[in-house]
Protein backbone atom coordinates (compact mmCIF):
# COMPACT_ATOMS: atom_id res chain seq x y z
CA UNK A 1 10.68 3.85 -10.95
CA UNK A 2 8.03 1.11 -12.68
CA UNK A 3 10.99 0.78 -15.50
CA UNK A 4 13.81 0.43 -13.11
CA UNK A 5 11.47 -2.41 -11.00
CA UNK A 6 10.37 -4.03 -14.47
CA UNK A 7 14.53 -4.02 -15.34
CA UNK A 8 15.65 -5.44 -12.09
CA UNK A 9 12.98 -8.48 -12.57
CA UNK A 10 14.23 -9.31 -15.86
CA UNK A 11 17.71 -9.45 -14.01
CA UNK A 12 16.49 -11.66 -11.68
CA UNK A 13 14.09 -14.09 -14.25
CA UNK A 14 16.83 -13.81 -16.42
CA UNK A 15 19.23 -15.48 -13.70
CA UNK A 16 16.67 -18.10 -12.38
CA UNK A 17 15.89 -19.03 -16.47
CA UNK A 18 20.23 -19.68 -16.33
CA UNK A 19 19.81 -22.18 -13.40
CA UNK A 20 17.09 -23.87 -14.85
CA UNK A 21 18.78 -24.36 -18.57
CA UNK A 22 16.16 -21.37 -19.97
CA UNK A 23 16.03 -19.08 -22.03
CA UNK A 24 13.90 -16.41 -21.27
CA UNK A 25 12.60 -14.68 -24.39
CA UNK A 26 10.68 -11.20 -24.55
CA UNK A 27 7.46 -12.90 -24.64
CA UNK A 28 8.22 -14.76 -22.15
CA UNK A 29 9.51 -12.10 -20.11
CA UNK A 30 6.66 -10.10 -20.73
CA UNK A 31 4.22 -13.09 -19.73
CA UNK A 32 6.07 -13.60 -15.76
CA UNK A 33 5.92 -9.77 -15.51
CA UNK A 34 1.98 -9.50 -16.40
CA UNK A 35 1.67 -11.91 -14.17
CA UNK A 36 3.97 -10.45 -11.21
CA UNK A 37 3.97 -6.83 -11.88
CA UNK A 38 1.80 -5.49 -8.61
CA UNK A 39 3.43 -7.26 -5.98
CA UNK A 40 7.30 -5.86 -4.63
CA UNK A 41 10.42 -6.74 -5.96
CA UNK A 42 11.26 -8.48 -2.14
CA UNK A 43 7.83 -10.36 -2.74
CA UNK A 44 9.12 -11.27 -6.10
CA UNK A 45 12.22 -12.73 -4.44
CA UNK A 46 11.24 -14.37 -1.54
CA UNK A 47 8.63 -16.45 -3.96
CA UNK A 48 11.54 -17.20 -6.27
CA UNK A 49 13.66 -18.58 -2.91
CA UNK A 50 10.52 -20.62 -1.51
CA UNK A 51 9.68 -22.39 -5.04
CA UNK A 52 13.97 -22.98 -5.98
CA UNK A 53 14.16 -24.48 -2.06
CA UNK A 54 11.14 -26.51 -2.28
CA UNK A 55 12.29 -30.07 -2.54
CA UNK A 56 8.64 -31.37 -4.08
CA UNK A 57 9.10 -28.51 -6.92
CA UNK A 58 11.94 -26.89 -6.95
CA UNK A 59 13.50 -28.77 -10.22
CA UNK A 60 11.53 -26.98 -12.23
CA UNK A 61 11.77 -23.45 -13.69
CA UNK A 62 8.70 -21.49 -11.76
CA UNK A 63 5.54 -20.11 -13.68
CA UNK A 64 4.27 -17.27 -12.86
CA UNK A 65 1.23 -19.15 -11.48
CA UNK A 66 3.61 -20.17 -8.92
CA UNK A 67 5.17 -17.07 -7.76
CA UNK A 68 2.37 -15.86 -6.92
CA UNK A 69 0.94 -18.86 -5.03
CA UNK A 70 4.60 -18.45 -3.05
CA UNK A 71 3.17 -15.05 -1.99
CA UNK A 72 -0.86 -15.19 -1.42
CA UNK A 73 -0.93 -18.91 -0.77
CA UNK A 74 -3.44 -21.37 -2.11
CA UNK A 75 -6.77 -20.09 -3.00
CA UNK A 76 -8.41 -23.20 0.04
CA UNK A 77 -5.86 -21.43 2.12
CA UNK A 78 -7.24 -17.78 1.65
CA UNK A 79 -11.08 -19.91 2.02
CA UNK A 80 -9.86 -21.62 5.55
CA UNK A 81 -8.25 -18.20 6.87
CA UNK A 82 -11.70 -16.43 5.68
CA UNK A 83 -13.63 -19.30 7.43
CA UNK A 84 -11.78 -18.83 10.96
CA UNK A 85 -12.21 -15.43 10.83
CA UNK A 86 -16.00 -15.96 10.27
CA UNK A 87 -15.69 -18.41 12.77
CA UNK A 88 -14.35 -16.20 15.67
CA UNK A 89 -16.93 -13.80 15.08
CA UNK A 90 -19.61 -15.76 15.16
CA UNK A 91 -18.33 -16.40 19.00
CA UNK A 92 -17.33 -12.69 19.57
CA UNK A 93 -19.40 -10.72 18.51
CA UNK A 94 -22.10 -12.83 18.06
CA UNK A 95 -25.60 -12.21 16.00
CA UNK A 96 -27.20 -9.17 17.73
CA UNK A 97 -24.44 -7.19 15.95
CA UNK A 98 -24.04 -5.59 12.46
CA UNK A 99 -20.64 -6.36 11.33
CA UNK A 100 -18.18 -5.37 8.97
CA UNK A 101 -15.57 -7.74 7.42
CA UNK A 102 -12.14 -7.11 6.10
CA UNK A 103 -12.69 -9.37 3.08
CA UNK A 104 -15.47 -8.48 0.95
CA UNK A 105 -15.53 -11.90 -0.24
CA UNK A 106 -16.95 -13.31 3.39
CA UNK A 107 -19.76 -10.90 2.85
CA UNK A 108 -21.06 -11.95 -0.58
CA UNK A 109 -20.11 -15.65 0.65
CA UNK A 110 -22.21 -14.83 4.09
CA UNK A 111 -25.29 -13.31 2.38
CA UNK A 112 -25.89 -16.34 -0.75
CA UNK A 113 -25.71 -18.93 2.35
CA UNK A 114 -28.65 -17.08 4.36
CA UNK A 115 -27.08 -13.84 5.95
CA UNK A 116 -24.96 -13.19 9.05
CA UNK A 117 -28.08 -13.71 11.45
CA UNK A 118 -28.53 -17.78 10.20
CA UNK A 119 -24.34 -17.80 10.20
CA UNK A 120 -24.41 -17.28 13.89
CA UNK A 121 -27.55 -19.50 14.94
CA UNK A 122 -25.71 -22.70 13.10
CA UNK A 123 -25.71 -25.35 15.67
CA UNK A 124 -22.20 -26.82 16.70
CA UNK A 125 -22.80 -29.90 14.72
CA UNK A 126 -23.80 -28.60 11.85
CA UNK A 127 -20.74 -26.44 11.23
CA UNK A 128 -18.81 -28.71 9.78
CA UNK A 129 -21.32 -28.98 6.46
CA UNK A 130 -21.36 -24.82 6.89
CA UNK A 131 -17.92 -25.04 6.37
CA UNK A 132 -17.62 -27.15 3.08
CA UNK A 133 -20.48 -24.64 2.07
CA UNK A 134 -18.69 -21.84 3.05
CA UNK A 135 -15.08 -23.00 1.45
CA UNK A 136 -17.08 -23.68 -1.84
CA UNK A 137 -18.74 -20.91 -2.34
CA UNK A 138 -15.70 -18.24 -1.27
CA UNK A 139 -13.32 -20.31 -3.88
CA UNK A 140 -15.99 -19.74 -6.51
CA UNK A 141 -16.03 -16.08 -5.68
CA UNK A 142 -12.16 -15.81 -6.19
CA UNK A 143 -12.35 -17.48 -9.31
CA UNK A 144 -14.87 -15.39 -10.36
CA UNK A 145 -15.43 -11.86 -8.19
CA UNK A 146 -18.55 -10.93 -7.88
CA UNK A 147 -18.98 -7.04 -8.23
CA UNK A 148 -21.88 -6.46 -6.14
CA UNK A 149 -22.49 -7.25 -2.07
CA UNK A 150 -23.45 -5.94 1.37
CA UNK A 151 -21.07 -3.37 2.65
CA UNK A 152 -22.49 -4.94 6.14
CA UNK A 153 -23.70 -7.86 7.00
CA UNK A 154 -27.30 -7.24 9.37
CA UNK A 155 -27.97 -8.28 12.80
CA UNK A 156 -31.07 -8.99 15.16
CA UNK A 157 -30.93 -5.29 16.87
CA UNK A 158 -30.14 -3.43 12.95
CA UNK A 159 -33.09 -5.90 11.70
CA UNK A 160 -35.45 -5.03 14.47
CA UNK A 161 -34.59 -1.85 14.43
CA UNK A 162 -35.31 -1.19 10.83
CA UNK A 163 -38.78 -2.89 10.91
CA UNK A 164 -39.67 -0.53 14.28
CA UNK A 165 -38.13 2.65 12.56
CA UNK A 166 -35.72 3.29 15.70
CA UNK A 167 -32.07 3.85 15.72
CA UNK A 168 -28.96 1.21 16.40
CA UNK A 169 -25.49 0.89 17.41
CA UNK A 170 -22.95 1.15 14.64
CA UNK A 171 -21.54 -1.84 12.42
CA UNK A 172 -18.72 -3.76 14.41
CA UNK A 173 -15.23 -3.86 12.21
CA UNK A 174 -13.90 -6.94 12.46
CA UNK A 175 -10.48 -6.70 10.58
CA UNK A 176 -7.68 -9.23 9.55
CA UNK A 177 -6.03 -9.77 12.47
CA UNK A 178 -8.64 -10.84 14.28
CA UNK A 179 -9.63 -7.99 16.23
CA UNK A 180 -13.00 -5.91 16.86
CA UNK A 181 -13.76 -2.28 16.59
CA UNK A 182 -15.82 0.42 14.99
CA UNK A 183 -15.60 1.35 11.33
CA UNK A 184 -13.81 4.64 10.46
């Protein structure tokens, strides 16, 4: 199956290298498919489409670089998208609450810029600098990952309730599209 996949991209580089005057050599073949090898052969195409009908780029043959830009989008797109997620649960679910993102990134990004509790006690007018902070420090962390983080980020009742030795609620799960509920 991963030969036949592998076989139909060099089908398809191999046509996009004829409308663009290349020639697409092993190496080079072998350089795209490194580079696009885990996403779908329908990804694959639709990222070809976008960068050949893209009027500011489209003249030129596509690197691999952006294929795959044409399919995650722009690493201060991925930072914004992380931020308004952060952003509607500071308002949600608020800082009383343990929660759990998605995005691993937002907690190691969350806990170097003072924790989930500070997050949600910003004041309105100071968001905007928590932002730039924020968008900073999550583009460092996809350049480079950082292996280590909270698998939570702490609240005021999980805080209190570890310095008085009681119980508390569960983590909330606050997932990708938005939405709140408990981790499985």
């Amino acid at each position: 199956m991963k030969s036949e996949r592998k076989l139909e991209f060099c089908r398809l580089l191999t046509w996009v290298g004829e409308l663009y005057g290349k020639n697409i050599s092993a190496q080079l073949f072998e350089i795209y498919w490194w580079g696009v090898q885990k996403y779908s052969l329908e990804e694959i195409k639709r990222a070809i489409n976008l960068h050949i009908l893209n009027p500011d780029v489209g003249q030129f043959m596509p690197k691999p670089a952006d294929l795959i830009r044409n399919i995650e989008g722009r690493n201060e797109d991925k930072a914004l998208q992380a931020w308004s997620k952060v952003l509607a649960a500071m308002k949600t679910v608020g800082a009383y609450e343990s929660i759990i993102f998605d995005d691993s990134i937002i907690h190691a990004v969350i806990e170097r810029l003072g924790g989930w509790i500070k997050f949600c006690h910003t004041l309105d007018k100071n968001l905007p600098f928590l932002l730039q902070d924020f968008q900073r420090c999550y583009l460092a962390c996809l350049i480079c990952p950082i292996s280590s983080y909270r698998k939570q980020l702490v609240g005021i009742d999980e805080h209190a309730a570890r310095l008085t030795g009681r119980s508390c609620s569960k983590p909330i799960f606050f997932d990708e599209k938005l939405t709140i509920g408990q981790p499985s």
